[in-house]
N, C-alpha and C. Protein backbone atom coordinates (compact mmCIF):
# COMPACT_ATOMS: atom_id res chain seq x y z
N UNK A 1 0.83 -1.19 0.00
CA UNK A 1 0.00 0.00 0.00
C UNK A 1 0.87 1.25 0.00
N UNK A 2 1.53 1.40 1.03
CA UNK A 2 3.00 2.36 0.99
C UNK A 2 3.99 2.77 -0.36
N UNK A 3 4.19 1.58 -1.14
CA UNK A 3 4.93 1.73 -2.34
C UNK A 3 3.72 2.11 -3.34
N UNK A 4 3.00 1.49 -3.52
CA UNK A 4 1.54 2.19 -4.45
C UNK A 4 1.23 3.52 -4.59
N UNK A 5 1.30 4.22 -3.19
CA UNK A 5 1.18 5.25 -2.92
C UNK A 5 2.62 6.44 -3.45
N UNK A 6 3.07 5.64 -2.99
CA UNK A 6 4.98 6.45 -3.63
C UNK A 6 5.17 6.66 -4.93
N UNK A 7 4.70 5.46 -5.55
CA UNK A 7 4.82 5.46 -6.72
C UNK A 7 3.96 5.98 -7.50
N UNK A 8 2.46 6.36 -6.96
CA UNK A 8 1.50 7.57 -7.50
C UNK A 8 2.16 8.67 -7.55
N UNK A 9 2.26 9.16 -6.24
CA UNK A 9 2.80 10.39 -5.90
C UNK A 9 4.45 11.08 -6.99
N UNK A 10 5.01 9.85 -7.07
CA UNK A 10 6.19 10.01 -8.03
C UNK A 10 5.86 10.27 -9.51
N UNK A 11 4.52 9.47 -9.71
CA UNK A 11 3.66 9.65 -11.48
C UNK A 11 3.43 10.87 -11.52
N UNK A 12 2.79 11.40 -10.20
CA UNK A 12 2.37 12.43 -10.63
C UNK A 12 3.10 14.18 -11.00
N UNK A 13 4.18 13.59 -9.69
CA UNK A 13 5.32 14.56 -9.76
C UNK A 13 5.76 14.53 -11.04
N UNK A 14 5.94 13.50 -11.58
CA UNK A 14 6.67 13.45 -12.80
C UNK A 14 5.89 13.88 -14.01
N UNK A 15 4.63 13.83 -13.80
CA UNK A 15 3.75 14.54 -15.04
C UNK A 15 3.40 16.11 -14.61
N UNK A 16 3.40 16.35 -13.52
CA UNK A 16 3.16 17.98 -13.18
C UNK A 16 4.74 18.55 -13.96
N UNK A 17 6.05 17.95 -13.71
CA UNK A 17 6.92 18.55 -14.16
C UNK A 17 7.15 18.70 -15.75
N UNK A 18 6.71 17.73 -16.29
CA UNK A 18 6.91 17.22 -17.91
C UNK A 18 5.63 18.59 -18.37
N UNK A 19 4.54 18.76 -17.54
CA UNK A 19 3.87 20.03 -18.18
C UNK A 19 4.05 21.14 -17.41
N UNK A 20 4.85 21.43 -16.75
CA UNK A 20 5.57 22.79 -16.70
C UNK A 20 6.79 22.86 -17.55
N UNK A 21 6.94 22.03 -17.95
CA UNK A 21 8.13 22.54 -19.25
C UNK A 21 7.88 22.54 -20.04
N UNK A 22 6.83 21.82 -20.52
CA UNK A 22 6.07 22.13 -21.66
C UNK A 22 5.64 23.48 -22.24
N UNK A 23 4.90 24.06 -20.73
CA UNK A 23 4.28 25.12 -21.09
C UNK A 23 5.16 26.35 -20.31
N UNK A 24 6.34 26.08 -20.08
CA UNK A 24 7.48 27.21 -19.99
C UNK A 24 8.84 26.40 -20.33
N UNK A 25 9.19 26.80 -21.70
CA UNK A 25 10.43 26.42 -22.22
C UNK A 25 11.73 27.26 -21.59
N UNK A 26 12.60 26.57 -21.44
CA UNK A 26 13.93 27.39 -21.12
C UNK A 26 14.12 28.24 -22.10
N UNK A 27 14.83 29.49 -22.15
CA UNK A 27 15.19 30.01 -22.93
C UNK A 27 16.18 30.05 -24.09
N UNK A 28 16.87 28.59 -23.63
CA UNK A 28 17.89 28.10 -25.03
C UNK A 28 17.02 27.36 -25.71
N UNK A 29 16.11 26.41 -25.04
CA UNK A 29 15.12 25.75 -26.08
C UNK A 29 14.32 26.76 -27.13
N UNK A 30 14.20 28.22 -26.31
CA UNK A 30 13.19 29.01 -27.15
C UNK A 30 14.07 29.32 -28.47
N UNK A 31 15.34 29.60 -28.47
CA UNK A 31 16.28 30.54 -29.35
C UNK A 31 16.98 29.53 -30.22
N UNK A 32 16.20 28.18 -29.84
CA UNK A 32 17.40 27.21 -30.67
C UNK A 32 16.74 27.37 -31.73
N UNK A 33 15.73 27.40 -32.26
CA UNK A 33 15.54 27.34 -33.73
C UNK A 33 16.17 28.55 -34.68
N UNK A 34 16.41 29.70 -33.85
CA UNK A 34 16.84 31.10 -34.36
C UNK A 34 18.69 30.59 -34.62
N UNK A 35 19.25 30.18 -33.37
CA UNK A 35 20.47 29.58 -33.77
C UNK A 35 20.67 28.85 -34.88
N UNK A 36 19.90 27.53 -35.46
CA UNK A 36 20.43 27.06 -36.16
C UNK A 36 20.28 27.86 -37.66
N UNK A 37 19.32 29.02 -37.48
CA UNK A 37 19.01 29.78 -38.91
C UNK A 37 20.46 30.57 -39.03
N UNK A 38 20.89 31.16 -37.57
CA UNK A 38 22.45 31.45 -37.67
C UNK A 38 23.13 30.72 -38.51
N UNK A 39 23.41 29.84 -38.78
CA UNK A 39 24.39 29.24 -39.98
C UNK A 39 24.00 29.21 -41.44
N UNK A 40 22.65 29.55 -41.14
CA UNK A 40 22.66 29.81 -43.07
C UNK A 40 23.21 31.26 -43.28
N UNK A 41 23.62 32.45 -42.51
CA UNK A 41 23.83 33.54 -42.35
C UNK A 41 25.01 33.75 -43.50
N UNK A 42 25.17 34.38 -44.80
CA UNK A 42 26.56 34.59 -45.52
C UNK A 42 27.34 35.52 -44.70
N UNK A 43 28.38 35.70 -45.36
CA UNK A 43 29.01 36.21 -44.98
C UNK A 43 28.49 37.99 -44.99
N UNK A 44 28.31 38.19 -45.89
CA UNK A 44 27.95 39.56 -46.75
C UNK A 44 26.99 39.91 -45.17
N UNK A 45 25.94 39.08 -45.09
CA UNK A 45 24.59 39.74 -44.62
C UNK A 45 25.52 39.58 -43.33
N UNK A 46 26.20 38.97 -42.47
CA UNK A 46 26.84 38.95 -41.30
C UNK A 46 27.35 40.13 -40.98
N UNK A 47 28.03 41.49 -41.78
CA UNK A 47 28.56 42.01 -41.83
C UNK A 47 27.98 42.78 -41.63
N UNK A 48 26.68 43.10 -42.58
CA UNK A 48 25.53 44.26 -42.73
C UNK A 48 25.25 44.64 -41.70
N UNK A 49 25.24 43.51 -40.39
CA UNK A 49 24.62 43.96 -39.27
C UNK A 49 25.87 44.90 -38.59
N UNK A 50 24.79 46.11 -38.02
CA UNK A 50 25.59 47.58 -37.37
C UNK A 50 25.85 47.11 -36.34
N UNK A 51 26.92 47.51 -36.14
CA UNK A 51 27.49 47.51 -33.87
C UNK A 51 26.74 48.51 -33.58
N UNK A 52 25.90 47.83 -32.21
CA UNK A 52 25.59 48.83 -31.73
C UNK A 52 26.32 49.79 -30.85
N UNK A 53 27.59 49.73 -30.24
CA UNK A 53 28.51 50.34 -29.76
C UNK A 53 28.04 50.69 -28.05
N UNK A 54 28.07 51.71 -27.40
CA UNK A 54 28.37 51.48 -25.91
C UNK A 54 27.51 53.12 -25.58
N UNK A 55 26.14 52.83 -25.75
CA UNK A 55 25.96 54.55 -25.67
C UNK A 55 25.31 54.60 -24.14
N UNK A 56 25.74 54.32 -23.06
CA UNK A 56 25.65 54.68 -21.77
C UNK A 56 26.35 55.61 -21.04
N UNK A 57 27.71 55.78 -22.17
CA UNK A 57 28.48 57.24 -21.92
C UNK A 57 27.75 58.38 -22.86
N UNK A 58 27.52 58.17 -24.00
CA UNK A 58 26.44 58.69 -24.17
C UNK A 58 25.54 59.73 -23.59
N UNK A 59 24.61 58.82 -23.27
CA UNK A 59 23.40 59.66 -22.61
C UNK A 59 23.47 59.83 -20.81
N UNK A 60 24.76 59.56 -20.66
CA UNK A 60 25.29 59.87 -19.54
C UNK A 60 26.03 61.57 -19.89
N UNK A 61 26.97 61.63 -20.31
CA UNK A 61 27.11 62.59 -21.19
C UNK A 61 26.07 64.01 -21.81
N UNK A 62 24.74 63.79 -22.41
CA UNK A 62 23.81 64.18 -22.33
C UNK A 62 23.14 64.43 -21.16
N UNK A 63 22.73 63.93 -20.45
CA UNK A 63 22.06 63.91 -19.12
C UNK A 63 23.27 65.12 -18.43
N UNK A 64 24.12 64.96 -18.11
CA UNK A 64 25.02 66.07 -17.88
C UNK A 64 25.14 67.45 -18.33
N UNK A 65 24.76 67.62 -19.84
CA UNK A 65 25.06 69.17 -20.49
C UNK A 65 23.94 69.41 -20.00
N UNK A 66 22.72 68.74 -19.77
CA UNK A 66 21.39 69.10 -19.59
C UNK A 66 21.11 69.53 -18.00
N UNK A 67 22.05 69.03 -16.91
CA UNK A 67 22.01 69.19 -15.88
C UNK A 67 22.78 70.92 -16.07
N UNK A 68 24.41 70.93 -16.47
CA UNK A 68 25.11 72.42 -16.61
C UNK A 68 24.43 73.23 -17.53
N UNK A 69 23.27 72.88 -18.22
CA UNK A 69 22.72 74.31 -18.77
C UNK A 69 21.82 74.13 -18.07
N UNK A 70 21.17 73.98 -17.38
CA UNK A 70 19.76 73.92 -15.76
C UNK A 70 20.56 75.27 -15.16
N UNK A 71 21.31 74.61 -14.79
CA UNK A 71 22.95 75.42 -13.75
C UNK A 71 23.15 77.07 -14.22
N UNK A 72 23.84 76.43 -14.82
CA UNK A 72 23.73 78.15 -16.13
C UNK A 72 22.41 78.59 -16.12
N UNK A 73 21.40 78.64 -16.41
CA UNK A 73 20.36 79.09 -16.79
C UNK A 73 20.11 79.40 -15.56
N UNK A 74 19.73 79.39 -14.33
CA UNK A 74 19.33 79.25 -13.09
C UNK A 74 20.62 81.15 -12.53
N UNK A 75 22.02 80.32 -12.83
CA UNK A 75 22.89 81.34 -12.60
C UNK A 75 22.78 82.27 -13.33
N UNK A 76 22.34 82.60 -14.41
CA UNK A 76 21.93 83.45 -15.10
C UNK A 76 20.75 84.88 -14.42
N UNK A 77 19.73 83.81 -14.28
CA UNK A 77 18.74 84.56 -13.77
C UNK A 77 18.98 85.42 -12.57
């Protein structure tokens, strides 16, 4: 009766888990189909794609002139 019971309890664990992955994929399972389209990629179109480069100095940068003309403008008045 004890093992019957274990061994429900283990079915069931084991099917509650098989449909939570089902219905939430990891996120390498989600991107693997996009990966393998990565290799049909030429060379040419590989290239096309722009760097996006590092713009947190940027608008760090910005955010700053915008703070010293506040400043200025304020000292002005």
């Amino acid at each position: 009766m004890d093992q019957r019971r274990k061994d429900q309890r283990e079915k069931r664990l084991k099917d509650e888990i098989e449909k939570y992955r089902k219905e939430n994929p990891k996120i390498t399972e989600q991107f693997a189909p996009f990966k393998r389209k990565l290799a049909e990629v030429s060379l040419s179109e590989w290239e096309a794609i722009p760097e996006i480069g590092d713009y947190t100095q940027h608008k760090r940068n910005k955010m700053q002139a915008r703070g010293l003309l506040c400043l200025l403008h304020l000292c002005l008045v």
